[in-house]
Protein backbone atom coordinates (compact mmCIF):
# COMPACT_ATOMS: atom_id res chain seq x y z
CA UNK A 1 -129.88 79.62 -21.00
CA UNK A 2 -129.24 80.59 -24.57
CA UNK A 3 -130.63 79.39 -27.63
CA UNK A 4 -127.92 76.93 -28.43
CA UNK A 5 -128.78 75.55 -24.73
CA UNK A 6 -132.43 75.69 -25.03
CA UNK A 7 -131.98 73.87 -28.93
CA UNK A 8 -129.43 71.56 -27.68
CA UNK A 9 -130.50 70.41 -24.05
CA UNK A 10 -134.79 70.31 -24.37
CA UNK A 11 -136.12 70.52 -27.83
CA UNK A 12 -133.18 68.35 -29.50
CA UNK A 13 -134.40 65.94 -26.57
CA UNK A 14 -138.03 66.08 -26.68
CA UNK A 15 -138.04 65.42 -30.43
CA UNK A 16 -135.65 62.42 -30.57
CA UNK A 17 -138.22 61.05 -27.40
CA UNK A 18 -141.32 61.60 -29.39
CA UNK A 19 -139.50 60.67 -32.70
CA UNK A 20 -138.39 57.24 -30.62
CA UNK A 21 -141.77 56.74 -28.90
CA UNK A 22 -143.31 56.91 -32.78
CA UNK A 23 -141.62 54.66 -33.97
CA UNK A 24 -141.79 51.59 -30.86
CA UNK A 25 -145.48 52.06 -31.39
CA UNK A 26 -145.89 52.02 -35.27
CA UNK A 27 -143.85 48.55 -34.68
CA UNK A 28 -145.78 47.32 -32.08
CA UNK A 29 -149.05 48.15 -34.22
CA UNK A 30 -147.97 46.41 -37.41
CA UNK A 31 -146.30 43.38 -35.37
CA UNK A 32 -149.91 42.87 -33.58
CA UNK A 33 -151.80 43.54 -36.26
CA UNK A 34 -149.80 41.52 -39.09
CA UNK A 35 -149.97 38.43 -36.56
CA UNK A 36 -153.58 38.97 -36.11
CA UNK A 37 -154.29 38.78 -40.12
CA UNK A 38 -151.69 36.08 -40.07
CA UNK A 39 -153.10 33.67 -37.19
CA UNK A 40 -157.28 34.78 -38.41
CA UNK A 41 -156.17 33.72 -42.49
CA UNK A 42 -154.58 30.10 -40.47
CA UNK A 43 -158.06 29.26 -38.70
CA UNK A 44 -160.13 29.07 -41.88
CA UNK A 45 -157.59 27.18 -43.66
CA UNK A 46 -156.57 24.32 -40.97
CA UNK A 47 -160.41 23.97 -39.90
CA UNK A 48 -160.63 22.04 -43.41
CA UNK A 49 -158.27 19.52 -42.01
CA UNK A 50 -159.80 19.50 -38.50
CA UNK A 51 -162.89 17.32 -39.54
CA UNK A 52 -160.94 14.22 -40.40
CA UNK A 53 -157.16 14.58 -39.67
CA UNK A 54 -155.38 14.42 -36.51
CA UNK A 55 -156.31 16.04 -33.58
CA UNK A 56 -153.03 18.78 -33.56
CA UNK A 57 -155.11 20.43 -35.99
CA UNK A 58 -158.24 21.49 -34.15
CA UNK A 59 -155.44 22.39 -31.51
CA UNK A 60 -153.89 24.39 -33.45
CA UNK A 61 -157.06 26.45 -34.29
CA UNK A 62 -158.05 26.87 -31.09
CA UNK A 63 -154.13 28.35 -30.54
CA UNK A 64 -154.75 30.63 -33.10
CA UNK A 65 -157.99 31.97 -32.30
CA UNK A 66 -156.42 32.76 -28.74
CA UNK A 67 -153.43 34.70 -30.40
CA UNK A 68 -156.06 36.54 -31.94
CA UNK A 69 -158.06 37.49 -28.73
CA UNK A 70 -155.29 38.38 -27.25
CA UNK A 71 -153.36 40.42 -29.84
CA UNK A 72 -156.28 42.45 -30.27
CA UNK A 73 -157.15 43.08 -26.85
CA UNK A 74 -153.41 43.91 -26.27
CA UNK A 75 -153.53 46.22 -29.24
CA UNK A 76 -156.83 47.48 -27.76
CA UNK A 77 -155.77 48.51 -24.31
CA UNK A 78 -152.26 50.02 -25.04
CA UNK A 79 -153.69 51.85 -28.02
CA UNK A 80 -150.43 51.56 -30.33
CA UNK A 81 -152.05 52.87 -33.06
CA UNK A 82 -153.45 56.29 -31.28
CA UNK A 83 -150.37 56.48 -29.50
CA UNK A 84 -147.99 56.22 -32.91
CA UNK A 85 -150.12 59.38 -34.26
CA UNK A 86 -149.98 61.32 -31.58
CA UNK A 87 -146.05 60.80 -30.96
CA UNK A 88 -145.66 61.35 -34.49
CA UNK A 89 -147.78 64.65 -34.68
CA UNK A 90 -146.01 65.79 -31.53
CA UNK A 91 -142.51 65.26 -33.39
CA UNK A 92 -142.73 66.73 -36.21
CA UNK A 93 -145.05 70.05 -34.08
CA UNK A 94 -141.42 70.34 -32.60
CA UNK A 95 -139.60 70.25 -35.35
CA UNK A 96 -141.57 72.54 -37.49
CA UNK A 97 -140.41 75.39 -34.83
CA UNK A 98 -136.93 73.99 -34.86
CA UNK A 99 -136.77 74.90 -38.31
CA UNK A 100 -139.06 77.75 -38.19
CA UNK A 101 -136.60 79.37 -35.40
CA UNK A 102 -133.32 78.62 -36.80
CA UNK A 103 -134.70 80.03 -40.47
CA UNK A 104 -135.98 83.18 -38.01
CA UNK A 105 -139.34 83.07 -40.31
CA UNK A 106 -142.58 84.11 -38.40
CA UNK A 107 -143.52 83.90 -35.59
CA UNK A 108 -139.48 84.23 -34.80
CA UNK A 109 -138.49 86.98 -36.78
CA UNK A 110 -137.88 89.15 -33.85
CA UNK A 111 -135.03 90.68 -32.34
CA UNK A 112 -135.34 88.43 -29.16
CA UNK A 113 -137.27 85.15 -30.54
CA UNK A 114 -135.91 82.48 -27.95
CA UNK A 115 -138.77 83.28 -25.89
CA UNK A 116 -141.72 82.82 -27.92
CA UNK A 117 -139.67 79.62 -29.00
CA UNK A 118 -139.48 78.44 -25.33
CA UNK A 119 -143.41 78.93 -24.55
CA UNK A 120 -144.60 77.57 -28.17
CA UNK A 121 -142.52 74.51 -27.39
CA UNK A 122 -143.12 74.13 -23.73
CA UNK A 123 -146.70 74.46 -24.56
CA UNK A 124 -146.63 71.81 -26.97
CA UNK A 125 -145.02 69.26 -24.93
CA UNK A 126 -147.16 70.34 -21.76
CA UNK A 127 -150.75 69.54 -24.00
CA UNK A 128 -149.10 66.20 -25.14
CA UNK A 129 -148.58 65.36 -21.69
CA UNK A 130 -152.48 66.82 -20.55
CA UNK A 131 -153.52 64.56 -23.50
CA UNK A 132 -151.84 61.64 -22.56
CA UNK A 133 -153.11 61.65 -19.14
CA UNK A 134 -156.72 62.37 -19.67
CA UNK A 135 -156.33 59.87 -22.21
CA UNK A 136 -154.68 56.95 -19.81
CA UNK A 137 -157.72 58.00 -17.17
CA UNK A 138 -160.63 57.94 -20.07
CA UNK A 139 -162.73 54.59 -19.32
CA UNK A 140 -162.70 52.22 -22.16
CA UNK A 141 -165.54 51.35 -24.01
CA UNK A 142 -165.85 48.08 -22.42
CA UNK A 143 -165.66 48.73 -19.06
CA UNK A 144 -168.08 51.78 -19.37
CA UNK A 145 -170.74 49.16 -20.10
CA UNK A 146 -170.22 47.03 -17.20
C-alpha cells in the first residue's frame, strides 16, 4: 500500500468517522441539555398556576419534571458530552499528521515517512478504541454505591 492508499483508504476514513461521531454527540448534548433548561425554567413558572387553575397544569409539571429525569439520566449514561471531546480530540490528532505528512515537516521529514505515519496513526486510533472500552466497562457512579 502506498501513501496515496494508506491517505485515501484509512486515515481519510477514520477522520470523517471521528469528525461524524463529534458532531452526532455535540447535537445530542445540546438537544438534551437545551430541553432540560427548557422543561426545569417551565416547572417554576406553571406551578404559579397550579394552586388555583385547572388541573392540566399540575399535569403538566409533573410532565416536565419527568422530561427532566429522564433527559439527564439519558445524557448521564451515554455520556454525549465526554464522548463529543474525545471524538473531537481524536479528529483533529488525525488530522494534525495528515497535514504534518503531506507538508513532510517533523516527525515525516524522512526519506521513507509512510511508516512512522502508519504506526502514529494506527496508534492513535488503537488508544481511542482502548479508551472507549475501558470507558464503556468503568462502573458508574451510581451503581458503584449500590
Amino acid at each position: 500500500m502506498d501513501a496515496n492508499e494508506y491517505l485515501e483508504q484509512r486515515l481519510e476514513k477514520q477522520i470523517q468517522w471521528y469528525d461524524g461521531k463529534s458532531a452526532f454527540n455535540k447535537r445530542a448534548n445540546s438537544i438534551f441539555r437545551i430541553s432540560e433548561i427548557i422543561c426545569a425554567a417551565l416547572i417554576p413558572l406553571l406551578a404559579g398556576y397550579a394552586k388555583n387553575g385547572p388541573i392540566y397544569f399540575s399535569i403538566a409539571i409533573g410532565v416536565l419534571g419527568a422530561l427532566v429525569a429522564i433527559s439527564a439520566g439519558i445524557s448521564a449514561l451515554l455520556k454525549f458530552q465526554e464522548q463529543w471531546i474525545k471524538y473531537r480530540t481524536t479528529a483533529e490528532s488525525l488530522k494534525k499528521e495528515k497535514f504534518l505528512f503531506l507538508t513532510k515537516v517533523e516527525p515525516y521529514n524522512a526519506d521513507d515517512p509512510l511508516p512512522m505515519l502508519v504506526q502514529r496513526v494506527e496508534t492513535l486510533v488503537s488508544q481511542e478504541n482502548t479508551n472507549w472500552a475501558q470507558f464503556m466497562m468503568k462502573p458508574s457512579k451510581e451503581s458503584s454505591h449500590g
